[in-house]
N, C-alpha and C. Protein backbone atom coordinates (compact mmCIF):
# COMPACT_ATOMS: atom_id res chain seq x y z
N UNK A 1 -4.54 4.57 3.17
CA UNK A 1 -4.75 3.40 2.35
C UNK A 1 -4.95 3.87 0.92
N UNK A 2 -4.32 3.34 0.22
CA UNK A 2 -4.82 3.36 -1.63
C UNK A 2 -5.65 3.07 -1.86
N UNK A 3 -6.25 3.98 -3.19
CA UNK A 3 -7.28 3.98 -4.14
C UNK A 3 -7.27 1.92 -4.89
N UNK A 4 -5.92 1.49 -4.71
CA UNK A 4 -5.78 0.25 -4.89
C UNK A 4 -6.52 -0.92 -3.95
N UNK A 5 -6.35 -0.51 -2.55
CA UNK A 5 -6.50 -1.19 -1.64
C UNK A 5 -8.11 -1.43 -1.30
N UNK A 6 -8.65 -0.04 -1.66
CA UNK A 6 -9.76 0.16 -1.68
C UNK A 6 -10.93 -0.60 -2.57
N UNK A 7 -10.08 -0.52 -4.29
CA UNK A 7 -10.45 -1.57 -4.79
C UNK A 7 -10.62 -3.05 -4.71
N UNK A 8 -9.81 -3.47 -4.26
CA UNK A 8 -9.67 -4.79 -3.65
C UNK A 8 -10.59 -5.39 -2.35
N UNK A 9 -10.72 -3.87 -1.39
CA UNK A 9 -12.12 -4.99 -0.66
C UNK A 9 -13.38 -4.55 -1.28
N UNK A 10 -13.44 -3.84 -2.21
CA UNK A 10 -14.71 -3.99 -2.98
C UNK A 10 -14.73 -4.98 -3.44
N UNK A 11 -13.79 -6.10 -4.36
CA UNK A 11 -13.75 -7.20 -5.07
C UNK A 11 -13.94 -8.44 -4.05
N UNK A 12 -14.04 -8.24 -2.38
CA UNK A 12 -14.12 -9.35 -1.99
C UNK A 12 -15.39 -10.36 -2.07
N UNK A 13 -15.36 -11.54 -2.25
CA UNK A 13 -16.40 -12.22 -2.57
C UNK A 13 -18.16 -11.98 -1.62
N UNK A 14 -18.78 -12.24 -2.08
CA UNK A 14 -20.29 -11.82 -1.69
C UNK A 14 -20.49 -13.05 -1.19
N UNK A 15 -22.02 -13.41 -0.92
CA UNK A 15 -22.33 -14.53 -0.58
C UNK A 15 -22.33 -15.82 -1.76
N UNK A 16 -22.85 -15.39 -2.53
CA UNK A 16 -22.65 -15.71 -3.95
C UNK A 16 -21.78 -16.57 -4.55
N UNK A 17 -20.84 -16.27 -4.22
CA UNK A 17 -19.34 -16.61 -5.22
C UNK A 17 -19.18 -17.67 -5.36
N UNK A 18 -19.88 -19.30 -4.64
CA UNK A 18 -19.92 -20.37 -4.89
C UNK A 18 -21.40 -21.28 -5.04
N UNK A 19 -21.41 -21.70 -6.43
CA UNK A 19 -22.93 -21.63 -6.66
C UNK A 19 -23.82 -22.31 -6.06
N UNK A 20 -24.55 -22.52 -5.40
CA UNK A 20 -25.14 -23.43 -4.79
C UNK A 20 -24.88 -23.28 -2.90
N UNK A 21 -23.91 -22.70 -2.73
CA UNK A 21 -23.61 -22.12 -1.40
C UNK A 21 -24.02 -21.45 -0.71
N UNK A 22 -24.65 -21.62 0.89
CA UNK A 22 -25.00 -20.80 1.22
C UNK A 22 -23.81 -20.03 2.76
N UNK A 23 -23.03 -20.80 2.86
CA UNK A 23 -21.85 -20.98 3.54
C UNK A 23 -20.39 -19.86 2.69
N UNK A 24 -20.64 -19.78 1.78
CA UNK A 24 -18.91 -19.06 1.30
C UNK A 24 -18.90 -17.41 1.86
N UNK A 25 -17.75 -17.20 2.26
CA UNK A 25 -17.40 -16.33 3.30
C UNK A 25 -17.19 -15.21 2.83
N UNK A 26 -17.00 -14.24 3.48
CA UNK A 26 -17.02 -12.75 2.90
C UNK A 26 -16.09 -12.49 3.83
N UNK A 27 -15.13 -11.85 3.84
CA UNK A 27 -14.47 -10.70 5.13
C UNK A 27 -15.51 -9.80 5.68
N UNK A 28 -15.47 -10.37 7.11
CA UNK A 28 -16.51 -8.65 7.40
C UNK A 28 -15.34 -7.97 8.60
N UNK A 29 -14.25 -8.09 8.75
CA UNK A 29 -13.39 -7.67 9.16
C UNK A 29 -12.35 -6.72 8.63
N UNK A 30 -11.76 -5.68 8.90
CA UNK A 30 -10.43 -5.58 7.53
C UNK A 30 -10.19 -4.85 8.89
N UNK A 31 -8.17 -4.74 9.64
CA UNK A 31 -7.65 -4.42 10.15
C UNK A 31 -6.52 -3.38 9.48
N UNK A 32 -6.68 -2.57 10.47
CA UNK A 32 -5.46 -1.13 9.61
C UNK A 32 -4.27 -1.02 10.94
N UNK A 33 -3.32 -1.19 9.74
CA UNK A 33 -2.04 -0.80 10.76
C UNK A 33 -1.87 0.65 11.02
N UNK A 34 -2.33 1.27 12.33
CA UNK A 34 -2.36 3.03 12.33
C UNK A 34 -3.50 3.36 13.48
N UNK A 35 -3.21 4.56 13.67
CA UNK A 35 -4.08 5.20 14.87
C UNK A 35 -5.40 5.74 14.03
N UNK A 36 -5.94 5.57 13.04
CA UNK A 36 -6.96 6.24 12.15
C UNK A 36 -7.30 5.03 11.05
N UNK A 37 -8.68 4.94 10.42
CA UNK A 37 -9.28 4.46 9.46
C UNK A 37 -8.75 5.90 8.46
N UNK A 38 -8.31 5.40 7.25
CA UNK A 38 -8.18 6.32 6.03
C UNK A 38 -9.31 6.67 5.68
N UNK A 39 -9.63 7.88 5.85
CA UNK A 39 -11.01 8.37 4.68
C UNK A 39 -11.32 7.19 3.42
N UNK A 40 -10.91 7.02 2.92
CA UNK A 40 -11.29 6.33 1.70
C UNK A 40 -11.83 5.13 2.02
N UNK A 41 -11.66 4.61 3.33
CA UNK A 41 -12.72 3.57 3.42
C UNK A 41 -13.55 3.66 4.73
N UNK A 42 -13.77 5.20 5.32
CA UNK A 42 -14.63 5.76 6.14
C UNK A 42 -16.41 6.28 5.05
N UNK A 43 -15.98 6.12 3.71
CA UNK A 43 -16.71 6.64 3.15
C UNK A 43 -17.65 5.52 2.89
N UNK A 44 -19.24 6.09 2.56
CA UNK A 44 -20.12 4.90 2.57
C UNK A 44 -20.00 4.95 1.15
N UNK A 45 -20.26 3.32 0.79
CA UNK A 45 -20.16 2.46 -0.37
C UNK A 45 -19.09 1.79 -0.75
N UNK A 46 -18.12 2.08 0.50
CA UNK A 46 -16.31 1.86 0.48
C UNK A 46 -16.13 0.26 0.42
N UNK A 47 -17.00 -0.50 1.10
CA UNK A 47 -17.10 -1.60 0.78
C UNK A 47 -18.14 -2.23 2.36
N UNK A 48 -19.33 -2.72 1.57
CA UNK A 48 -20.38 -2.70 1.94
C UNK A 48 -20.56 -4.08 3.21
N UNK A 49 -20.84 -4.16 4.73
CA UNK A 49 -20.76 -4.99 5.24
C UNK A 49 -19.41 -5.59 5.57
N UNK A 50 -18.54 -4.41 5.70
CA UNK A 50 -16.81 -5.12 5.95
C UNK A 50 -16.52 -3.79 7.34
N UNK A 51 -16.52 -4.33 8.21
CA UNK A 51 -16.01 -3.43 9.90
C UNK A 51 -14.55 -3.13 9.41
N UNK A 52 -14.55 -1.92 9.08
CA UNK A 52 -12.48 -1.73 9.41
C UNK A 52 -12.59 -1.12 10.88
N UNK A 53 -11.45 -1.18 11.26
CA UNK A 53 -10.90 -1.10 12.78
C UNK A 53 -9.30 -0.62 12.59
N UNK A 54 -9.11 0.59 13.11
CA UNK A 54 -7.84 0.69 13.06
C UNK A 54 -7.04 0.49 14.61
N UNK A 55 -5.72 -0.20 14.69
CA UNK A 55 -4.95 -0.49 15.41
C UNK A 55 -3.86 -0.07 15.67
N UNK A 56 -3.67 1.09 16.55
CA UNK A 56 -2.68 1.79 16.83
C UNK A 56 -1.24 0.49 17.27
N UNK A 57 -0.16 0.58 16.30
CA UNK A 57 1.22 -0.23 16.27
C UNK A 57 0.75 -2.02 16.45
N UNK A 58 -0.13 -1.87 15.53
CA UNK A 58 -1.09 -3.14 15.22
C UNK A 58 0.09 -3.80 14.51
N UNK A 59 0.93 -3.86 14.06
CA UNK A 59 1.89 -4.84 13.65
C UNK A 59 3.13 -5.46 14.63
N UNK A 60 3.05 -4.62 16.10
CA UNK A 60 3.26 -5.52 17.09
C UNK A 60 2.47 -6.32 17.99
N UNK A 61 1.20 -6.12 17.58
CA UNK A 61 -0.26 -6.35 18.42
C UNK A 61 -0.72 -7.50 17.92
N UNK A 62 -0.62 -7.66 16.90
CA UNK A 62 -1.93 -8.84 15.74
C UNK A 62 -1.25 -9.58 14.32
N UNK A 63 -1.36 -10.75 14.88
CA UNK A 63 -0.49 -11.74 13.88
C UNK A 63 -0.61 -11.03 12.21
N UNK A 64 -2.07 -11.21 12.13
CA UNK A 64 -2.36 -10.94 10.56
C UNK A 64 -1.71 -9.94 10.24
N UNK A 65 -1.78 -8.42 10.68
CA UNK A 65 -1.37 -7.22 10.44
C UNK A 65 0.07 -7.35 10.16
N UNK A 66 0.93 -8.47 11.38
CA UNK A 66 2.19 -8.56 11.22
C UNK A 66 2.02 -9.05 9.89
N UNK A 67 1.85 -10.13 9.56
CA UNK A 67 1.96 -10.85 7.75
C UNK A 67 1.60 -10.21 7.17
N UNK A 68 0.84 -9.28 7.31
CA UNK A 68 0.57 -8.64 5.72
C UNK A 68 1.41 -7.59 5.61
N UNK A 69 1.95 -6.86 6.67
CA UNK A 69 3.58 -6.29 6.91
C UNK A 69 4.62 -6.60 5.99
N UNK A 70 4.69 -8.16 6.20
CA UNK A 70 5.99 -8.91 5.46
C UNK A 70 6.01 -8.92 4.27
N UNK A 71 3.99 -9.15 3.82
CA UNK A 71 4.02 -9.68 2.32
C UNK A 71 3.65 -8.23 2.00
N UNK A 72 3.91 -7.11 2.27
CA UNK A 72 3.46 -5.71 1.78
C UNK A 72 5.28 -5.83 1.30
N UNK A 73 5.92 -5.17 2.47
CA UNK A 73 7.32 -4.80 2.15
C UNK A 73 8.20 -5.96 1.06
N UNK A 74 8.15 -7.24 1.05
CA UNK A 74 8.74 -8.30 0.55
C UNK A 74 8.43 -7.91 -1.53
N UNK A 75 6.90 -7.74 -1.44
CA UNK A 75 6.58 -7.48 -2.43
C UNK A 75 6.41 -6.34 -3.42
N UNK A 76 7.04 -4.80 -2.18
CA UNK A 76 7.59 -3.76 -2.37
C UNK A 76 9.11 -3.95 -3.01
N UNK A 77 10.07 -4.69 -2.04
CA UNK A 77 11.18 -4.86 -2.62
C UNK A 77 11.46 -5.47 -4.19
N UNK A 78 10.29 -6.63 -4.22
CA UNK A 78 10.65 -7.38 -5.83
C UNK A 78 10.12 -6.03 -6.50
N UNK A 79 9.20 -5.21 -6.24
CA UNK A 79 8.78 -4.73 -7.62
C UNK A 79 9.76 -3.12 -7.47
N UNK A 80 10.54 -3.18 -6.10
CA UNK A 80 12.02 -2.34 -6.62
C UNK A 80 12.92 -2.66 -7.05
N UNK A 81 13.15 -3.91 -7.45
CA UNK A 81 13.91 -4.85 -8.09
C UNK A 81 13.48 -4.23 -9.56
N UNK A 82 12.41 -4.41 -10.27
CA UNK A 82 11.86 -4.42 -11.68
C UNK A 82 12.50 -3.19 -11.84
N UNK A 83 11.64 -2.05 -11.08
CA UNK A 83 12.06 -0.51 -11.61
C UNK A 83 13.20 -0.32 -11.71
N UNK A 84 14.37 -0.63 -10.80
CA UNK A 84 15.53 -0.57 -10.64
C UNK A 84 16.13 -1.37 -12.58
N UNK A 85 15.84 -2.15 -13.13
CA UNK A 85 16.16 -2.48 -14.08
C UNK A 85 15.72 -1.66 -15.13
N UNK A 86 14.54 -1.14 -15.26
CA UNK A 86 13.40 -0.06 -16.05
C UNK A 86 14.26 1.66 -15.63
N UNK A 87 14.70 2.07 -14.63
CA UNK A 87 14.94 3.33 -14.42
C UNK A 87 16.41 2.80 -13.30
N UNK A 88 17.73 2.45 -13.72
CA UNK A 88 18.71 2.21 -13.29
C UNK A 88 19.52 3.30 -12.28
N UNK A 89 19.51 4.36 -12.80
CA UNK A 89 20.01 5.35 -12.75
C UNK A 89 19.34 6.01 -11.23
N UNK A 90 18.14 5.88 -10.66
CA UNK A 90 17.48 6.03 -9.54
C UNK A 90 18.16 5.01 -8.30
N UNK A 91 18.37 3.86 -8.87
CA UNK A 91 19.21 2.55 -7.91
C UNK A 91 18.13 2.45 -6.72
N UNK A 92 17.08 1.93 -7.12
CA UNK A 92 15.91 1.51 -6.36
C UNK A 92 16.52 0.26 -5.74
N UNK A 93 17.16 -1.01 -6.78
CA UNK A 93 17.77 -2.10 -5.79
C UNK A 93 18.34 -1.82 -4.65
N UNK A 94 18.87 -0.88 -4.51
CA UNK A 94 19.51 -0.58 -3.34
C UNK A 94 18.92 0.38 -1.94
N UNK A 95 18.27 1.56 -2.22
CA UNK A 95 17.27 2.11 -1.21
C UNK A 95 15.93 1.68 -1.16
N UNK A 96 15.63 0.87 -2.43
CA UNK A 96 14.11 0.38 -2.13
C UNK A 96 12.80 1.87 -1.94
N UNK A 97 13.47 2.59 -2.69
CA UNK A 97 12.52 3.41 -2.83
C UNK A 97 12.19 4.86 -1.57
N UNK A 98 13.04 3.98 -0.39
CA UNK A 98 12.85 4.98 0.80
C UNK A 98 13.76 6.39 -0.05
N UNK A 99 13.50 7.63 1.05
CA UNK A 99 14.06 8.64 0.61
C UNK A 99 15.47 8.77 0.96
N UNK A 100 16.63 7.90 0.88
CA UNK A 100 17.66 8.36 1.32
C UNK A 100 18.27 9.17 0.77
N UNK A 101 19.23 9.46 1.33
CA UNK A 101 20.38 10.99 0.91
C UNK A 101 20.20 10.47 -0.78
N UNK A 102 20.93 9.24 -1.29
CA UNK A 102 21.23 9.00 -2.42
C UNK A 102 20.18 9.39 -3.76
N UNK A 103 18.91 9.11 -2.84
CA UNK A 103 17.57 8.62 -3.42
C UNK A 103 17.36 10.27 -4.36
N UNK A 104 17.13 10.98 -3.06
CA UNK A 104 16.61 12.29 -3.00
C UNK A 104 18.15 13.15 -4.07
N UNK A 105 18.76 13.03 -4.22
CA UNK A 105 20.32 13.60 -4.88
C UNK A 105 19.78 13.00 -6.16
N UNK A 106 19.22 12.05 -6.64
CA UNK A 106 19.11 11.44 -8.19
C UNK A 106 18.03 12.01 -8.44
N UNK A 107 16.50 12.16 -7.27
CA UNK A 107 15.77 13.12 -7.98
C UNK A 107 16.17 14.64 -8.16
N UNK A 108 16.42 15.02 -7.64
CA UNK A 108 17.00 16.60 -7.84
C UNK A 108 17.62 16.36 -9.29
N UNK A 109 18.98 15.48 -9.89
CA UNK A 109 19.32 15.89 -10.92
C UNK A 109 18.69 15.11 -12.07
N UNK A 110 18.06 14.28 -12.08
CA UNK A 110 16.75 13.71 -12.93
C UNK A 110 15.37 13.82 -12.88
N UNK A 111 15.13 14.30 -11.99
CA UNK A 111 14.04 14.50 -12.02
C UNK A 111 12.90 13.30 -11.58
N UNK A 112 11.69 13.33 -11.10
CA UNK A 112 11.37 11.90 -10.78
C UNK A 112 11.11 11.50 -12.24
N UNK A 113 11.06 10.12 -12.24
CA UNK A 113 10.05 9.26 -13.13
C UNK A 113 9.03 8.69 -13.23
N UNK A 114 8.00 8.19 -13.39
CA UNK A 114 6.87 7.78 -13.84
C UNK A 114 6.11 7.08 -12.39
N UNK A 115 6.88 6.13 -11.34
CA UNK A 115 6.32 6.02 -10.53
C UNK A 115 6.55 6.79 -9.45
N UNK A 116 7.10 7.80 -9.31
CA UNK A 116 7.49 8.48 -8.13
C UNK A 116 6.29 9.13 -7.98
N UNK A 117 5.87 9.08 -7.08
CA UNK A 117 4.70 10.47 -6.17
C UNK A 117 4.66 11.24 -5.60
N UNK A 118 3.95 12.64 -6.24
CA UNK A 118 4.75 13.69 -6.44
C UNK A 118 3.71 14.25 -5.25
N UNK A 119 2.66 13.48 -4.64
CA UNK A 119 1.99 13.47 -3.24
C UNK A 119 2.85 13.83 -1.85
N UNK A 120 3.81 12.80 -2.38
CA UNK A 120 4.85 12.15 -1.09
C UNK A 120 5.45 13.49 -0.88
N UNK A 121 5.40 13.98 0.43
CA UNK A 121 6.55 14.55 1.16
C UNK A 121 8.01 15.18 0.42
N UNK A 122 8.59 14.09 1.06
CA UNK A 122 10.27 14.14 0.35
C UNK A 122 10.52 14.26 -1.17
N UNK A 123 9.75 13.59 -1.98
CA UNK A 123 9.79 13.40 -3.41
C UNK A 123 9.05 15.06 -3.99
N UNK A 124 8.27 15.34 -3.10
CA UNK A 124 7.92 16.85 -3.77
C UNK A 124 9.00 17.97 -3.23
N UNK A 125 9.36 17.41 -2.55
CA UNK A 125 10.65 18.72 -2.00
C UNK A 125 11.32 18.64 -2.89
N UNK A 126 12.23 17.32 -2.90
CA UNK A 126 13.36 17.11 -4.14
C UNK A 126 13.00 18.00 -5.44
N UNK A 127 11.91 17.50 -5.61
CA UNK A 127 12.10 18.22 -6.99
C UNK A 127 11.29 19.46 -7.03
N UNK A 128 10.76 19.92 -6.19
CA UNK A 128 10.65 21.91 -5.75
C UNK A 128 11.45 22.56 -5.69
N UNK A 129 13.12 22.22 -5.42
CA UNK A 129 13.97 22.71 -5.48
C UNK A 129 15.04 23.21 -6.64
């Protein structure tokens, strides 16, 4: 899970968040698609009073996990849409960022750019070479 993701159930609402309320809801749930909880939210202060649970092939198992599947990848693709206009020459519209033959051949002779992660696997080979 991301340093992003992480942020975000810190931001989830407290009891608080509606004034006069003693009813407004908090997530005390958060479901992980995977055989493991990510360190980053195994750690205490990760977000306080929220159970994660990880679910081994939990996106054939559990409605939610499935939707947030859809709206993960759906919203992966638009914002390979953007880059693809910003860094053309990579042709993100078209692999969406996975490592294909094509993908991995444009980093080798360009080199990555600005969002590539140089964490990732494939993207550090490419350009170790």
């Amino acid at each position: 899970m991301s340093t992003a993701a992480l942020k975000l159930l810190r931001r989830l609402p407290g009891p608080d968040v509606r004034e006069g309320s003693s009813s407004a809801s908090r997530a005390a749930l958060v479901l992980v698609d995977g055989p493991f909880v990510p360190p980053l939210l195994q750690r205490k202060g990760g977000a306080e009073g929220v159970t994660v649970t990880a679910v081994k092939g939990g996106d054939g198992l559990c409605f939610s996990i499935a939707a947030a599947s859809v709206l993960a990848k759906v919203t992966r693709d638009r914002l390979m849409q953007c880059y693809h206009k910003r860094w053309p020459a990579y042709n993100f519209a078209k692999h969406k960022g996975y490592p294909t033959a094509e993908h991995i051949a444009a980093l080798r002779k360009l080199g990555p750019c600005p969002i590539h992660r140089l964490t990732f696997g494939p993207v550090r080979a490419a350009v170790s070479k």
